[in-house]
Protein backbone atom coordinates (compact mmCIF):
# COMPACT_ATOMS: atom_id res chain seq x y z
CA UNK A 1 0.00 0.00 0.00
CA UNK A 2 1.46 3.42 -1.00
CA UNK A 3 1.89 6.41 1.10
CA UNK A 4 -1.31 8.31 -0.04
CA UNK A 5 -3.27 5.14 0.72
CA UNK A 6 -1.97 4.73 4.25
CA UNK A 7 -2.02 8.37 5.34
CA UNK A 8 -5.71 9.89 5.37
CA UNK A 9 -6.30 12.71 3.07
CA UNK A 10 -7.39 14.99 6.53
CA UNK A 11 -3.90 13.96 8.65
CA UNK A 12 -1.27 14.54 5.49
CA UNK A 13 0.56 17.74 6.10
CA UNK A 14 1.26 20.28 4.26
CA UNK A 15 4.83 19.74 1.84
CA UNK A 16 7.44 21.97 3.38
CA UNK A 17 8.61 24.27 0.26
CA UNK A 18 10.38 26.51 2.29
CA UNK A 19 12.65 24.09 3.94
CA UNK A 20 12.31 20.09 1.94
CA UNK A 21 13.29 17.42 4.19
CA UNK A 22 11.86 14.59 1.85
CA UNK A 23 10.65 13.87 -1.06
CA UNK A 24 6.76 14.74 -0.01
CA UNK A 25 7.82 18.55 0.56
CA UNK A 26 9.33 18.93 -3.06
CA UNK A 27 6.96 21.09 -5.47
CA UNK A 28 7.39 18.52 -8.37
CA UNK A 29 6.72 15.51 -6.34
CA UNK A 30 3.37 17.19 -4.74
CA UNK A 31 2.72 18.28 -8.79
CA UNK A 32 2.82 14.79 -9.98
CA UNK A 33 0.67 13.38 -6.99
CA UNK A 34 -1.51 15.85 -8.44
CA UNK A 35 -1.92 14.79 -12.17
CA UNK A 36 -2.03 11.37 -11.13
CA UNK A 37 -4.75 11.76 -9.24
CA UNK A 38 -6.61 14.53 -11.37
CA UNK A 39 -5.06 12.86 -14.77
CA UNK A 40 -6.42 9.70 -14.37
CA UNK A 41 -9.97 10.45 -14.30
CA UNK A 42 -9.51 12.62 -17.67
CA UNK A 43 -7.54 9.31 -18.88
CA UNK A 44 -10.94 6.72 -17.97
CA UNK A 45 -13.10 9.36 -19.62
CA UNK A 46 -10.55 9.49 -22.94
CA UNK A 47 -9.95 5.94 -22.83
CA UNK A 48 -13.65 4.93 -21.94
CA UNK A 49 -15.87 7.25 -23.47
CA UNK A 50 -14.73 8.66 -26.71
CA UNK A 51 -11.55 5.75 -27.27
CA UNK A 52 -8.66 8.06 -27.50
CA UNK A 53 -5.59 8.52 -25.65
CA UNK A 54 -4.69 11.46 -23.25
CA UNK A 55 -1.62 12.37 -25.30
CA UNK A 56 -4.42 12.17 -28.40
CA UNK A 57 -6.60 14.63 -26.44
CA UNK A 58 -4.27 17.32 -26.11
CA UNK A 59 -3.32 17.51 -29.63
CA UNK A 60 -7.13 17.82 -30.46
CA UNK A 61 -7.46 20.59 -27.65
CA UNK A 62 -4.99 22.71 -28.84
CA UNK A 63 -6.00 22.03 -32.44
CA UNK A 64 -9.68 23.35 -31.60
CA UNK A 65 -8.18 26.04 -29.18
CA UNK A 66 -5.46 27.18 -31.50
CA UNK A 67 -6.11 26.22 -34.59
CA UNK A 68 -3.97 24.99 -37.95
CA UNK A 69 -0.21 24.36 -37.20
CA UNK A 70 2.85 22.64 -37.50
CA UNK A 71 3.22 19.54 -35.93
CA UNK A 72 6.72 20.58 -34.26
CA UNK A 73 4.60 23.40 -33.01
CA UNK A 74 2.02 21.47 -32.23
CA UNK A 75 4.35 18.67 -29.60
CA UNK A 76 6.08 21.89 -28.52
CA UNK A 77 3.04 23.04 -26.65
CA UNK A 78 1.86 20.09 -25.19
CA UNK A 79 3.36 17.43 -22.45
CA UNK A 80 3.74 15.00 -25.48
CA UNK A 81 7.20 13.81 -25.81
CA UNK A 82 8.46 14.56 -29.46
CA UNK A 83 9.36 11.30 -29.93
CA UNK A 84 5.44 10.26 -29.43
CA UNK A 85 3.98 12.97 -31.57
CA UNK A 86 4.40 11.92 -35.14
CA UNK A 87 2.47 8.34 -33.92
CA UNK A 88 0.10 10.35 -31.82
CA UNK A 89 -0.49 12.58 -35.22
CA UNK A 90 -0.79 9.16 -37.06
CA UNK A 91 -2.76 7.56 -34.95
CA UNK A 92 -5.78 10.66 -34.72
CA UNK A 93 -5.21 10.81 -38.66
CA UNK A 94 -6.16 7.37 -38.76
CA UNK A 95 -9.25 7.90 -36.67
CA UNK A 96 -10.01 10.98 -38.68
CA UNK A 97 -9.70 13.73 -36.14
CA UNK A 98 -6.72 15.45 -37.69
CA UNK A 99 -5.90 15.98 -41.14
CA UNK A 100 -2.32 17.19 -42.21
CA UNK A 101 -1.45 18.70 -45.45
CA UNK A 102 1.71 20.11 -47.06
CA UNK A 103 2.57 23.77 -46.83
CA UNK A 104 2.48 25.47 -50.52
CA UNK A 105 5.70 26.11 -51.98
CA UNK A 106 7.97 24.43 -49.19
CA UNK A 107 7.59 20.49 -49.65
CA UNK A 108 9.36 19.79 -46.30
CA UNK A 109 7.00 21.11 -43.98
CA UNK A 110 3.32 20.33 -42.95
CA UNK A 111 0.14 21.74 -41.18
CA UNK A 112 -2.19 19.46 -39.04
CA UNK A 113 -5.29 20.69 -38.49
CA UNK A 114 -8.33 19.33 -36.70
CA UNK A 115 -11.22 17.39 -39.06
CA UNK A 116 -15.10 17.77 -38.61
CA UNK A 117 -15.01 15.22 -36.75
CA UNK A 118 -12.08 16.00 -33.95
CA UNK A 119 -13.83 19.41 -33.67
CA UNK A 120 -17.23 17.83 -32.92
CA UNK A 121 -15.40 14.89 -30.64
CA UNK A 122 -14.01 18.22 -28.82
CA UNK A 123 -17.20 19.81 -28.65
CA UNK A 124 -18.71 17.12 -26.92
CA UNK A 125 -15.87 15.88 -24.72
CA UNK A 126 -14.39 19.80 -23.17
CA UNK A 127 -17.31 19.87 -21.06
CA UNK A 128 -16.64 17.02 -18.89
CA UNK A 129 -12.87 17.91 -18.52
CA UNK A 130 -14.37 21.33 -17.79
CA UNK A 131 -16.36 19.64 -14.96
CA UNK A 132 -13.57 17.78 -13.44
CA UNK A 133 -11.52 21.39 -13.56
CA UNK A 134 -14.73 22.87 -11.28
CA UNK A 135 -15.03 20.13 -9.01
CA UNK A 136 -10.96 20.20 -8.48
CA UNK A 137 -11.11 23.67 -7.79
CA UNK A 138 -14.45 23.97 -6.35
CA UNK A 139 -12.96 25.08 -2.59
CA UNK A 140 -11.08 28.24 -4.00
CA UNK A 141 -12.77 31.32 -4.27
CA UNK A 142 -12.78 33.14 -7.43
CA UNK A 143 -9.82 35.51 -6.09
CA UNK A 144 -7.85 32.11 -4.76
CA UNK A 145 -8.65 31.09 -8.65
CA UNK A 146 -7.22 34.05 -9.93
CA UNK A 147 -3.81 34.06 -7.33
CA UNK A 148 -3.21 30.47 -8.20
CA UNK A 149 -3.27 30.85 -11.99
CA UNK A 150 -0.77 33.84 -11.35
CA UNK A 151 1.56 31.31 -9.00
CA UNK A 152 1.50 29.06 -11.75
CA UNK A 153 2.02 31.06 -14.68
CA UNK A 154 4.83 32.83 -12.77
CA UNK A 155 5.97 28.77 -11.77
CA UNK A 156 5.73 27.85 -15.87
CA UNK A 157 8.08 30.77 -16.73
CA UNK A 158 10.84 29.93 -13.79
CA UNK A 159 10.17 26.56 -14.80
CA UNK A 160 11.07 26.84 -18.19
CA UNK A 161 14.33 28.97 -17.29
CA UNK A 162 15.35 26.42 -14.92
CA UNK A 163 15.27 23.79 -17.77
CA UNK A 164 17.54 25.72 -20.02
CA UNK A 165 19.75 26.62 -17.50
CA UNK A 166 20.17 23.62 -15.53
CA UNK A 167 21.84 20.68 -16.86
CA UNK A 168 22.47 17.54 -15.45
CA UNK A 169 26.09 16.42 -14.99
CA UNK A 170 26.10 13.22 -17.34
CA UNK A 171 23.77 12.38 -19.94
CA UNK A 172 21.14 9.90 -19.67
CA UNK A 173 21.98 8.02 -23.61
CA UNK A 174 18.69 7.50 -24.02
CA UNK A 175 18.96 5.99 -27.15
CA UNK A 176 21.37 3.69 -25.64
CA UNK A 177 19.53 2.35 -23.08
CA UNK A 178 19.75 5.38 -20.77
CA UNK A 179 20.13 4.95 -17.08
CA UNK A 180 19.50 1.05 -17.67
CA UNK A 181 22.97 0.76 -18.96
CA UNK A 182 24.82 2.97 -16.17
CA UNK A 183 23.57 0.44 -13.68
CA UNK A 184 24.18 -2.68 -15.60
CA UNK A 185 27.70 -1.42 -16.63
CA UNK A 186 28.43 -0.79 -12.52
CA UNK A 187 26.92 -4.33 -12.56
CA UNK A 188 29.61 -5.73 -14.53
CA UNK A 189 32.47 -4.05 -12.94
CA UNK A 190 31.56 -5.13 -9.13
C-alpha cells in the first residue's frame, strides 16, 4: 500500500517548500501526486468514453483552441514527448480527427489541423474535462482562482528557465539504453 493510501487525506501535512526534508515537501513531487490523481480520471473518460488517448486529447485541444499548425509546433506546446507525436499525429489521422497537409511552396513542412469530426469529438468531450476542472477547484474562491493561476504562470516561466539553464552532470543516452545501462555497466564491474 502506498503512502497516499496509508495516510488519510485529513492527517497529510502540508509539503514543506520553504525548507524540503523529503521527497513529499518537493513542489514537483506534490505536482505529480496531483496529475495522477486529477489525470487519471480525464484518462478513464478518454480511454472509456470517446476511445482516445490522453496524449491524443491534447493535440485535439490545442488544435480546436489554437487552430492549424505545425506539428513541431504542435508537440512543442503540449506534455507529449516529441518522440510520441508523429504516432500520436498518425494515430488521430487514422481515426479521422486530424488531417495534415503540405505547406504550398515548401515540400518539407506540414500543417495538421483538426477534421469535422475532432472538432465535434471536442465539442462534446471539453465539457466534462471542464467539470472535473470545477469540481478540483471547487474550494477556491474566485480571487484564490485568480492568485493560483498567477503562482503558476509565474511557476511555468521559472520553470522553463530552470530547464535551459540547468543541466544535469552526465547524460542519460537514451537511445542507448539510458540509465539502464549505467547500472548494468556498474553491474559488470563489481
Amino acid at each position: 500500500m502506498g503512502f497516499t493510501e496509508v495516510m488519510q487525506d485529513s492527517q497529510r501535512p502540508h509539503p514543506n517548500f520553504k525548507d524540503p526534508q523529503s521527497i513529499f515537501d518537493l513542489f514537483n513531487f506534490v505536482v505529480f501526486e496531483f496529475l495522477s490523481l486529477s489525470g487519471s480520471v480525464v484518462t478513464r473518460i478518454c480511454e472509456g468514453d470517446i476511445g482516445i488517448t490522453r496524449e491524443e486529447w491534447q493535440f485535439v485541444a490545442m488544435l480546436a483552441k489554437l487552430g492549424e499548425m505545425s506539428p513541431s509546433d504542435l508537440a512543442s506546446r503540449t506534455t507529449v514527448d516529441r518522440s510520441q507525436a508523429s504516432k500520436t499525429l498518425r494515430t488521430l489521422m487514422t481515426k479521422g480527427l486530424v488531417d495534415r497537409h503540405k505547406v504550398k511552396g515548401d515540400g518539407r513542412r506540414a500543417i495538421v489541423r483538426l477534421t469535422l469530426e475532432g472538432a465535434a469529438l471536442y465539442e462534446k468531450f471539453f465539457p466534462k474535462v471542464l467539470q472535473l476542472h470545477n469540481e478540483i477547484l471547487q474550494d477556491l474562491s474566485d480571487e484564490q482562482r485568480d492568485e493560483l493561476a498567477k503562482l503558476m504562470s509565474a511557476l511555468h516561466l521559472r520553470a522553463k528557465a530552470a530547464t535551459e539553464s540547468f543541466k544535469p552532470e552526465h547524460s542519460s543516452a537514451r537511445r542507448k539504453g539510458g540509465s539502464k545501462t549505467q547500472w548494468q555497466s556498474k553491474k559488470l564491474r563489481d
